[in-house]
Each structure stands twice: as structure tokens, then as C-alpha cells.
N, C-alpha and C. Protein backbone atom coordinates (compact mmCIF):
# COMPACT_ATOMS: atom_id res chain seq x y z
N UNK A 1 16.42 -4.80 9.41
CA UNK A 1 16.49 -4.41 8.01
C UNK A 1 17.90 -3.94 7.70
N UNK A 2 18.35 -4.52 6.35
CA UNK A 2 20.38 -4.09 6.01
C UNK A 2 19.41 -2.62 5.71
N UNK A 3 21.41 -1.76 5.85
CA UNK A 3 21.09 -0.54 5.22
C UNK A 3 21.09 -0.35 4.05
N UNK A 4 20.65 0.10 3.23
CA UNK A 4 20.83 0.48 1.72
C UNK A 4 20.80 2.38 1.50
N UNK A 5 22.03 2.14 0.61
CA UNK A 5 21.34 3.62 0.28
C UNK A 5 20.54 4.56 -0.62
N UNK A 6 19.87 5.61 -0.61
CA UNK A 6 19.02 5.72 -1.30
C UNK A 6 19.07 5.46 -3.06
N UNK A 7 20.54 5.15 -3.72
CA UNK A 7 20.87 5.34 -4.77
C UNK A 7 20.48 3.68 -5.12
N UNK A 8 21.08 2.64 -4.18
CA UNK A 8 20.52 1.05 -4.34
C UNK A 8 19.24 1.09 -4.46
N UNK A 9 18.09 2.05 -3.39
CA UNK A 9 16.84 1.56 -3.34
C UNK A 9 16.33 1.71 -4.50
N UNK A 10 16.77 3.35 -5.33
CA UNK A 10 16.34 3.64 -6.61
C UNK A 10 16.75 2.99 -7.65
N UNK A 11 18.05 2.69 -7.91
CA UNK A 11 18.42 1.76 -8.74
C UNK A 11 17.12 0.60 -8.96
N UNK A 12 17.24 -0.26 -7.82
CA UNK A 12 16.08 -1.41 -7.79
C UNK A 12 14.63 -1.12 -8.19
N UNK A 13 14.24 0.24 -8.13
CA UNK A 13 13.02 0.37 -8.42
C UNK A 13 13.35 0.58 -9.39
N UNK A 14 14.26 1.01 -10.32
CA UNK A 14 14.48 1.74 -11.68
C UNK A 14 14.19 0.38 -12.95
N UNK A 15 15.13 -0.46 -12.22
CA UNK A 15 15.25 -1.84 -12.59
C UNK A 15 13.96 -2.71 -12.82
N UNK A 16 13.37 -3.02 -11.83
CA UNK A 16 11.97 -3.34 -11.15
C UNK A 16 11.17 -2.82 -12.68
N UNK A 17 10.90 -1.24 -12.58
CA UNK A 17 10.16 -0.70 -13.20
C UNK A 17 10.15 -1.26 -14.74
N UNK A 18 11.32 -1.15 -15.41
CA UNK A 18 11.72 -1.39 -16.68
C UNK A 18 11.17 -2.90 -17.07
N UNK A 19 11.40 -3.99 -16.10
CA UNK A 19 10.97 -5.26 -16.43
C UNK A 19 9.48 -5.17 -16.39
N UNK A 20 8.63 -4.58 -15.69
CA UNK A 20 7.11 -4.51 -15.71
C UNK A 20 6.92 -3.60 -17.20
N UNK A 21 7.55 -2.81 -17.58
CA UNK A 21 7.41 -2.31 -18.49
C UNK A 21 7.33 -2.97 -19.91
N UNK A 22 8.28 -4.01 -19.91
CA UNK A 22 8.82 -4.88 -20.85
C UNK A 22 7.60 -5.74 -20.44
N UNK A 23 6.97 -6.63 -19.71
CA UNK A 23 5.59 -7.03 -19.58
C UNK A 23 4.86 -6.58 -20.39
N UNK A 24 4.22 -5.20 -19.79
CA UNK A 24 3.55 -4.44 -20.82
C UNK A 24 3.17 -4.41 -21.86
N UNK A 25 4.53 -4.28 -22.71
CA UNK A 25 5.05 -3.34 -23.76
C UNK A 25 4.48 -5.06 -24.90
N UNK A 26 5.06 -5.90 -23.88
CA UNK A 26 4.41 -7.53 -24.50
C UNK A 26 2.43 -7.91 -24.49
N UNK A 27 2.36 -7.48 -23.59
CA UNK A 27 0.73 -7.47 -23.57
C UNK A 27 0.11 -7.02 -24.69
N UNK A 28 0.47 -5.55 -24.51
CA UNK A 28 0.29 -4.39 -25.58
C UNK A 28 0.15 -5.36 -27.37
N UNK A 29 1.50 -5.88 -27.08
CA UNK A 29 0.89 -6.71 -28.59
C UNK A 29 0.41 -7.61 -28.66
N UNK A 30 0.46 -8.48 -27.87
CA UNK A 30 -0.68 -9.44 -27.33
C UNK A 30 -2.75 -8.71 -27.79
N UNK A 31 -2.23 -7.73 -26.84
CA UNK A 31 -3.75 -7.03 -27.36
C UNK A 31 -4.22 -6.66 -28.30
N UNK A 32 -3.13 -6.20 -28.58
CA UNK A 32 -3.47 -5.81 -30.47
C UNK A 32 -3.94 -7.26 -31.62
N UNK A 33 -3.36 -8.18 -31.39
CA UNK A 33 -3.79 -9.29 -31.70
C UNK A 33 -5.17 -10.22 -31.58
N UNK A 34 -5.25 -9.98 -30.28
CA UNK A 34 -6.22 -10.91 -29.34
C UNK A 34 -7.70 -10.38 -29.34
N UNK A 35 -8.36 -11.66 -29.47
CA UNK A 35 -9.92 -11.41 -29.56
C UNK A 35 -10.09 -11.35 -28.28
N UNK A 36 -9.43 -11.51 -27.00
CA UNK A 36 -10.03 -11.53 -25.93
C UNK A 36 -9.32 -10.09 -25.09
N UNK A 37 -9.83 -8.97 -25.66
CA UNK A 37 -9.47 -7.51 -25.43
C UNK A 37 -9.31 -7.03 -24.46
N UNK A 38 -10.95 -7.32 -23.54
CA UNK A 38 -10.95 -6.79 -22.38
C UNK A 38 -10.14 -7.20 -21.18
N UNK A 39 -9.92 -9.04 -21.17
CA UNK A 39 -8.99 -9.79 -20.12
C UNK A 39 -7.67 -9.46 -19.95
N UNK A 40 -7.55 -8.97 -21.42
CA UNK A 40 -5.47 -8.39 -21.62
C UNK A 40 -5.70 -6.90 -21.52
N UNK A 41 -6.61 -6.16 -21.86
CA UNK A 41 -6.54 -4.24 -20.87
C UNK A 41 -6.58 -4.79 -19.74
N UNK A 42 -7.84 -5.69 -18.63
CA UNK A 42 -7.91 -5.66 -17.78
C UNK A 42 -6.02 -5.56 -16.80
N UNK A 43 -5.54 -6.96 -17.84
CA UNK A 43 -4.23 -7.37 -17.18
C UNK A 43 -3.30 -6.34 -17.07
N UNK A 44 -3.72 -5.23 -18.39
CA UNK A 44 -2.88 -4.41 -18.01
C UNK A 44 -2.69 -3.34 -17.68
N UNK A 45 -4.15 -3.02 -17.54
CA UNK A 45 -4.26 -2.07 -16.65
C UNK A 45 -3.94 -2.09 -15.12
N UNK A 46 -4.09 -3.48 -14.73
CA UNK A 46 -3.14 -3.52 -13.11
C UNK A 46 -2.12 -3.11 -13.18
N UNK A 47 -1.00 -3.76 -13.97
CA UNK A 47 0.47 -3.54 -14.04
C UNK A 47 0.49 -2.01 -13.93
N UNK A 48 -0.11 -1.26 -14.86
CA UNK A 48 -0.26 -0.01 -15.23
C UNK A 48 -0.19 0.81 -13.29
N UNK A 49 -1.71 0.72 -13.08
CA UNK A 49 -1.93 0.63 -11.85
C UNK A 49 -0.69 0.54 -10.34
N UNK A 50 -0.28 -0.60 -10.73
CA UNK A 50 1.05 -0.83 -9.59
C UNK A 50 1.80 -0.03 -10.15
N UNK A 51 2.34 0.19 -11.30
CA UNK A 51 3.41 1.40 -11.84
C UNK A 51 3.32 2.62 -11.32
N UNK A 52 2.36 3.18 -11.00
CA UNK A 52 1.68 4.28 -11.02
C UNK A 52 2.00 4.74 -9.41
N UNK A 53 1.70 3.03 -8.57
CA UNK A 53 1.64 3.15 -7.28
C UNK A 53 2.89 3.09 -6.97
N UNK A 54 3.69 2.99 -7.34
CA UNK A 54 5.16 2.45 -6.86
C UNK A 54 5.80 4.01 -7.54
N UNK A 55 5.51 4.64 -8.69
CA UNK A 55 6.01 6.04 -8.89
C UNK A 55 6.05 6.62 -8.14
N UNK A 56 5.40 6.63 -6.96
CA UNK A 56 5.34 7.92 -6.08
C UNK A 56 6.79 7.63 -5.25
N UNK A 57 7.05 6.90 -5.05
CA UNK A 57 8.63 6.69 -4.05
C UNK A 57 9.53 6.83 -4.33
N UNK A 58 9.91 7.43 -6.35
CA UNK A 58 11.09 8.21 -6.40
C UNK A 58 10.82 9.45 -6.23
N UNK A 59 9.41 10.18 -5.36
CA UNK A 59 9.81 11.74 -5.37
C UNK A 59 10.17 12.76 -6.51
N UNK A 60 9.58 12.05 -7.31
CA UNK A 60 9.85 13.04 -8.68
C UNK A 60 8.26 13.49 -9.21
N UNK A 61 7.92 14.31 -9.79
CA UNK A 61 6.59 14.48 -9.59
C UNK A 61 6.31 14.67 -11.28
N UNK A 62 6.99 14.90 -12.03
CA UNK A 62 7.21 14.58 -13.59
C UNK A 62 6.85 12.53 -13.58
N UNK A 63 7.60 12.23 -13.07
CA UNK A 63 7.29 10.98 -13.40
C UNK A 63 5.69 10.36 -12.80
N UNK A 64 5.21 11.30 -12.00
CA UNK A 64 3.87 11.10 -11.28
C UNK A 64 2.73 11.26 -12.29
N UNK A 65 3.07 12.91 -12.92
CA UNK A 65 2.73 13.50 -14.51
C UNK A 65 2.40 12.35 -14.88
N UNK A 66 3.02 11.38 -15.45
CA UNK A 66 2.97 10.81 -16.72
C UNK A 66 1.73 9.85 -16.57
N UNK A 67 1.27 9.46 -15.45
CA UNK A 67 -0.31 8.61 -15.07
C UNK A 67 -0.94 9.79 -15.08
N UNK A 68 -0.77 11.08 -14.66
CA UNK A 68 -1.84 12.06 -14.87
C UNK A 68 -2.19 12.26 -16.41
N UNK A 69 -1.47 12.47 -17.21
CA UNK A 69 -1.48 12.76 -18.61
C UNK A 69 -2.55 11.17 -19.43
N UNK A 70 -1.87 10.14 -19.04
CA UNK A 70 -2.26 8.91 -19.45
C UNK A 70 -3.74 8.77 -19.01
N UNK A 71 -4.43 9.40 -17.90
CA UNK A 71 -5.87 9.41 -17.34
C UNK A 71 -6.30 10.75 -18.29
N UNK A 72 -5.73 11.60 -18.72
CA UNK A 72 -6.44 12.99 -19.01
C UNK A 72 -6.34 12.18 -20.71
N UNK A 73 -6.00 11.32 -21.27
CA UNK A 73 -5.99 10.76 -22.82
C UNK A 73 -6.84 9.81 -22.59
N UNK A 74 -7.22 9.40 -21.80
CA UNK A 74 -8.61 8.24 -21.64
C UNK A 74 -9.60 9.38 -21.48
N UNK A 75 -9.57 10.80 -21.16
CA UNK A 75 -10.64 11.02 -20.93
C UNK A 75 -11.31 11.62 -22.21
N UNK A 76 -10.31 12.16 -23.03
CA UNK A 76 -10.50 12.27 -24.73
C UNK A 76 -10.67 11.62 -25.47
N UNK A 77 -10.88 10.38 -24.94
CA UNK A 77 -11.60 9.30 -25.78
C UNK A 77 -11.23 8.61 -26.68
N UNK A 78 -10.04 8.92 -26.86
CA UNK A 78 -9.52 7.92 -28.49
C UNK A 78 -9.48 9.29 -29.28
N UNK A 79 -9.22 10.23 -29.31
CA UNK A 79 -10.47 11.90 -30.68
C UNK A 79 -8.91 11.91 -31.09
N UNK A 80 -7.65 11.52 -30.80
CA UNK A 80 -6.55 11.68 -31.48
C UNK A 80 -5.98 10.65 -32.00
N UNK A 81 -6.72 9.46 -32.23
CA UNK A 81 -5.90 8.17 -32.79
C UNK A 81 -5.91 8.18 -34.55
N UNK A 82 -4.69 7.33 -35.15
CA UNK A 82 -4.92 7.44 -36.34
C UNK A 82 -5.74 6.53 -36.43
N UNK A 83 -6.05 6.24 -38.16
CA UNK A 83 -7.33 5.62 -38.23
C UNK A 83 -6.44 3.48 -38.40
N UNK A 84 -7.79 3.17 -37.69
CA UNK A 84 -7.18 1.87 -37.94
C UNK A 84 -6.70 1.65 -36.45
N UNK A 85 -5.81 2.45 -35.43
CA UNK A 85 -5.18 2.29 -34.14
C UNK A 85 -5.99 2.70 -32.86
N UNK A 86 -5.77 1.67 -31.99
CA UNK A 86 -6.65 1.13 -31.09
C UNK A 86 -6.46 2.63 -30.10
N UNK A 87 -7.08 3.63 -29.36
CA UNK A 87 -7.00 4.21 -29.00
C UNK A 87 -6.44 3.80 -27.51
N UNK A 88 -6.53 2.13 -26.62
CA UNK A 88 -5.88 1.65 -25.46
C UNK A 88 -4.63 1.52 -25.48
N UNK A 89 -4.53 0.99 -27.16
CA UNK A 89 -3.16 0.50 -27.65
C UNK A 89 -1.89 1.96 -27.58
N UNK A 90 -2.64 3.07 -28.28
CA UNK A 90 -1.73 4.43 -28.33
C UNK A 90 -1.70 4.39 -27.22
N UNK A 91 -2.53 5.20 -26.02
CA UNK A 91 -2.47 5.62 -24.81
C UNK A 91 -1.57 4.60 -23.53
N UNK A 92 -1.40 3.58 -23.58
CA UNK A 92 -0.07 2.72 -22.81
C UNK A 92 1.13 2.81 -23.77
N UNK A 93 1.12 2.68 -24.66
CA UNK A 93 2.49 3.16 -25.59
C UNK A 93 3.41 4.49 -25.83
N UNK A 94 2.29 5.17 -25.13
CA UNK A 94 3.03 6.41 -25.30
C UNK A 94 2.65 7.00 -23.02
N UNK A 95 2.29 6.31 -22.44
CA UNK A 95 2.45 6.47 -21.18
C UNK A 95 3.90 5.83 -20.65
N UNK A 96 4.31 4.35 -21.55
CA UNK A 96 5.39 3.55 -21.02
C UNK A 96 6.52 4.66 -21.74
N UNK A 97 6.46 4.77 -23.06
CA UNK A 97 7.77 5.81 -23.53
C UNK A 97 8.35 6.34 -22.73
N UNK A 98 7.20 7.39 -22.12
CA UNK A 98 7.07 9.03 -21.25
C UNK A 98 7.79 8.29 -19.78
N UNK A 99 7.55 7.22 -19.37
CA UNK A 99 7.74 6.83 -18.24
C UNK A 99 9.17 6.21 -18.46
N UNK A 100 9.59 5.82 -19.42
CA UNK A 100 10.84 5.38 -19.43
C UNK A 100 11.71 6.66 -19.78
N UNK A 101 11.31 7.61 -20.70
CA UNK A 101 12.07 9.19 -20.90
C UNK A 101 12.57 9.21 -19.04
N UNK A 102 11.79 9.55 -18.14
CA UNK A 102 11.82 10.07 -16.73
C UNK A 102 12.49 8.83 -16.23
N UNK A 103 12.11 7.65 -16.76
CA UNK A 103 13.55 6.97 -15.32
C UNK A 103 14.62 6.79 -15.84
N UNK A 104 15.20 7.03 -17.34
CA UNK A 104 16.28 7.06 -17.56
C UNK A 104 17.13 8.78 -17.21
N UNK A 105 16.33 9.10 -17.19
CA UNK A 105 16.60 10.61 -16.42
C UNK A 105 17.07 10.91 -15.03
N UNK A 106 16.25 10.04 -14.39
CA UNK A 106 16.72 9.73 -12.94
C UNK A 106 17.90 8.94 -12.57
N UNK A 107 17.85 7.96 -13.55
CA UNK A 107 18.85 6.80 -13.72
C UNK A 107 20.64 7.76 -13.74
N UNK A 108 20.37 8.77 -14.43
CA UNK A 108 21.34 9.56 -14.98
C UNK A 108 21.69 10.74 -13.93
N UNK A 109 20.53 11.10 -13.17
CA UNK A 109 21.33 11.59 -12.14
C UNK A 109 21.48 11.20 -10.94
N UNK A 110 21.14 9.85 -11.13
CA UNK A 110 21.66 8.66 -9.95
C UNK A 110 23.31 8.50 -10.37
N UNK A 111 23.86 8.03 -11.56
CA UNK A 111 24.99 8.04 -12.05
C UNK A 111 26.02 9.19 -11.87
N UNK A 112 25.46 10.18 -11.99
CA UNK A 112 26.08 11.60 -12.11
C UNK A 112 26.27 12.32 -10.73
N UNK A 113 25.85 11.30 -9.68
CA UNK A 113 25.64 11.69 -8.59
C UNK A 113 24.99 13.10 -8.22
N UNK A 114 23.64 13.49 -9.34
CA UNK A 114 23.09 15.10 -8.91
C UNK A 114 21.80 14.85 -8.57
N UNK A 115 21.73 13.26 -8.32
CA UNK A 115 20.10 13.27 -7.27
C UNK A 115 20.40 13.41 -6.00
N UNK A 116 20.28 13.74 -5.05
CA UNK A 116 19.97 14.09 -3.80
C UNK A 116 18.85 13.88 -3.60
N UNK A 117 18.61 12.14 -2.30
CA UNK A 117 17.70 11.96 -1.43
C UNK A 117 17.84 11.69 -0.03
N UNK A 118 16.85 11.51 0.31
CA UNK A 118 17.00 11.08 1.95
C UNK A 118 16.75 9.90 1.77
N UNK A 119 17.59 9.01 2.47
CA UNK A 119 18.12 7.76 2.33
C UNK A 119 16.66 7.50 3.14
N UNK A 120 16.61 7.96 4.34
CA UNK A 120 15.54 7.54 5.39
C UNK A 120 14.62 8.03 4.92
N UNK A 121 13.90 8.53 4.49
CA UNK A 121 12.70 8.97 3.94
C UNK A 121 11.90 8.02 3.14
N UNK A 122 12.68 7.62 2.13
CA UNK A 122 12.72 6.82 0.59
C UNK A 122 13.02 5.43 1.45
N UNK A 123 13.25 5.17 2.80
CA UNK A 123 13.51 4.25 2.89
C UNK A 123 12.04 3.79 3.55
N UNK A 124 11.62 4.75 4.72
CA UNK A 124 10.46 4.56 5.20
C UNK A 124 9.22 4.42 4.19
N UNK A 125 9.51 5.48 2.92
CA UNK A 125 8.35 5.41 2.20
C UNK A 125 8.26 3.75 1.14
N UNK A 126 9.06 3.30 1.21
CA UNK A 126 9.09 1.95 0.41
C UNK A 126 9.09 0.94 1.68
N UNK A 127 8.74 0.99 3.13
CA UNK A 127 8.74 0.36 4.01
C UNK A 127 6.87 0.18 3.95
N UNK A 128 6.41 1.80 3.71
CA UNK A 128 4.87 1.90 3.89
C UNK A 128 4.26 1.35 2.93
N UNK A 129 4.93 1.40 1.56
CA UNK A 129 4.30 0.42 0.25
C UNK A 129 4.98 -0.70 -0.09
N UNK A 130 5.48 -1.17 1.12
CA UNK A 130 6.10 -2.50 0.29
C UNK A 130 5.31 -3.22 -0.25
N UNK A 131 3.59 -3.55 -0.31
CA UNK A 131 2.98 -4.18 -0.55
C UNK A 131 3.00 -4.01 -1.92
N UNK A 132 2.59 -2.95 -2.40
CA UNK A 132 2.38 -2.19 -3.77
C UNK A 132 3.99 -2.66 -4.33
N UNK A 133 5.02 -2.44 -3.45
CA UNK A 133 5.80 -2.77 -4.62
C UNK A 133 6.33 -4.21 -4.98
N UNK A 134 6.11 -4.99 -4.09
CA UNK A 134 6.21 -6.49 -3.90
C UNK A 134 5.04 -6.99 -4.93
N UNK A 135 3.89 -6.30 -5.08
CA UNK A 135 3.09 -6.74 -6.28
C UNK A 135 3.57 -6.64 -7.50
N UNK A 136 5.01 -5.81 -7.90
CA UNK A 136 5.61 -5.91 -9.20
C UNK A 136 6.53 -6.76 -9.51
N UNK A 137 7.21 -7.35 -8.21
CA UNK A 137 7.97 -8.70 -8.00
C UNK A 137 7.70 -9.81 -8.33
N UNK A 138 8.42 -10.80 -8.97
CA UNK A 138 8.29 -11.94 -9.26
C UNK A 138 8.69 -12.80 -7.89
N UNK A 139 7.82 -13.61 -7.02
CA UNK A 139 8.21 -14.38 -5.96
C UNK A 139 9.10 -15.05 -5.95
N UNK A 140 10.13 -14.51 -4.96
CA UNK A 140 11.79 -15.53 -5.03
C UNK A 140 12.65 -14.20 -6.09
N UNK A 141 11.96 -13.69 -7.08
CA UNK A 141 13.26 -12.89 -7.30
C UNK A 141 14.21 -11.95 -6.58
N UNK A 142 15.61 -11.67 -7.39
CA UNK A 142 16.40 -10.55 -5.90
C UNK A 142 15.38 -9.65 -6.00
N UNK A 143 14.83 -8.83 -6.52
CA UNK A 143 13.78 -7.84 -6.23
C UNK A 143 13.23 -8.34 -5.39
N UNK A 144 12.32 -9.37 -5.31
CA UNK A 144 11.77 -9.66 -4.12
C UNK A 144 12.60 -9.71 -3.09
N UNK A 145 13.21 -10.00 -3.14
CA UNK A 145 14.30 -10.26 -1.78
C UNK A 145 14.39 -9.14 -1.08
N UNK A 146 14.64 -8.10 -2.01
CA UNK A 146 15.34 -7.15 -1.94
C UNK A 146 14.62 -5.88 -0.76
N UNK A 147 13.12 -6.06 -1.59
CA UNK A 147 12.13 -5.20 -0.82
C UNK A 147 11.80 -6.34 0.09
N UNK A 148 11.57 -7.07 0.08
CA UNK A 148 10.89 -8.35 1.29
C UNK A 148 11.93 -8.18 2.95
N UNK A 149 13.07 -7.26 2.80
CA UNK A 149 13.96 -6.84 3.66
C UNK A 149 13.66 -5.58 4.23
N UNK A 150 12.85 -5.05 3.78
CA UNK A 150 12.39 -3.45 4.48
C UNK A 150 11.03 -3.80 5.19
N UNK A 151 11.09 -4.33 6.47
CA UNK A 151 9.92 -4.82 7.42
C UNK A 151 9.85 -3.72 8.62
């Protein structure tokens, strides 16, 4: 396995993250549209899902928050939507926001050089989920490549 350091690995997940997001963020209106409701939550609730699973390997626990918060608004049922708006539709729209607030945050003190990680840690822990995160990869992309190198 090349070395990378922990600022590349995060970068790539930062990156990674944002394009699944942009997926999403496309579904999302897809769904809003579509008579076939449940097949496009289903779809995106995976993505959702792998997001969630792949959060845990920047070690930030705010950004972990933001699937906790997004499960505690499914459990209220829709009781805060305006009228007319899909209560699935709010609750991923305002989970992806919250989730992009926190990696441009990280992003920034990746830049600013005031994150401090363990290169080896973050390296082992994206060694133990490469699966989870290779499920957000497009096959053949450098992302794939990229994690497909931590064996």
C-alpha cells in the first residue's frame, strides 16, 4: 500500500463525499417529481446509509451528529413540515446541508493546517471499511483507485 497522508486520505473522502451528495441532492428532485416514491427513497436512502458509514473515518463526531439528528426527524414524523412539502424531501435536504456545513469545516482546517490526525489510524480505519467506502465509488474512478490501494 503507497503512503498517503492523513490530509490526502481526507481530502478524498471530502471529495468522494460531495459527489454522492450531488447524487442525492439529484434524486431528491427526482423524488419530488416521481410517482415511483418508494424505489427513489429506497435509492436514497442507501447512499444516505453509505454516507453515514463512511462519516465515521473523519473522527469528527459533529459530522456523526448529523445522521443522528436526521434519524431523531424521521422519528417526528413529518409534525414540522410546511404544508404541501414532503416530510422525506425536508429531512435529506436539510441532513445533506448540515453535512456539507461540517465537511467544509474540516476541509478548512485541512487547509489551515489545524486538523491534527494520525495518519496511521485514519489509515487503518479506511483499510477496515474499505468496503463501505468503495460502495460510494464509481468503478475505475481515481477514488476508486485510490481506496482500492489500502489492502
Amino acid at each position: 500500500m503507497p503512503q498517503y497522508r492523513a490530509s490526502d486520505i481526507l481530502l478524498e473522502l471530502i471529495e468522494l463525499s460531495h459527489e454522492r451528495i450531488d447524487e442525492v441532492r439529484c434524486q431528491i428532485a427526482y423524488y419530488r417529481a416521481s410517482v415511483y416514491k418508494q424505489e427513489t427513497a429506497d435509492q436514497i436512502n442507501l447512499k444516505v446509509e453509505q454516507l453515514e458509514r463512511v462519516s465515521v473515518l473523519f473522527g469528527d463526531d459533529h459530522l456523526v451528529d448529523v445522521f443522528s439528528d436526521f434519524a431523531a426527524v424521521d422519528a417526528a414524523s413529518g409534525q414540522n413540515c410546511a404544508p404541501g412539502e414532503c416530510s422525506f424531501a425536508q429531512r435529506v435536504t436539510g441532513m445533506l446541508h448540515a453535512l456539507e456545513l461540517h465537511l467544509s469545516r474540516i476541509y478548512r482546517a485541512l487547509t489551515t493546517h489545524t486538523l491534527v490526525t494520525d495518519t496511521e489510524a485514519l489509515a487503518a480505519a479506511v483499510r477496515v471499511n474499505r468496503q463501505d467506502v468503495l460502495a460510494l465509488c464509481n468503478t475505475g474512478s481515481r477514488h476508486w483507485t485510490f481506496f482500492q490501494s489500502f489492502e
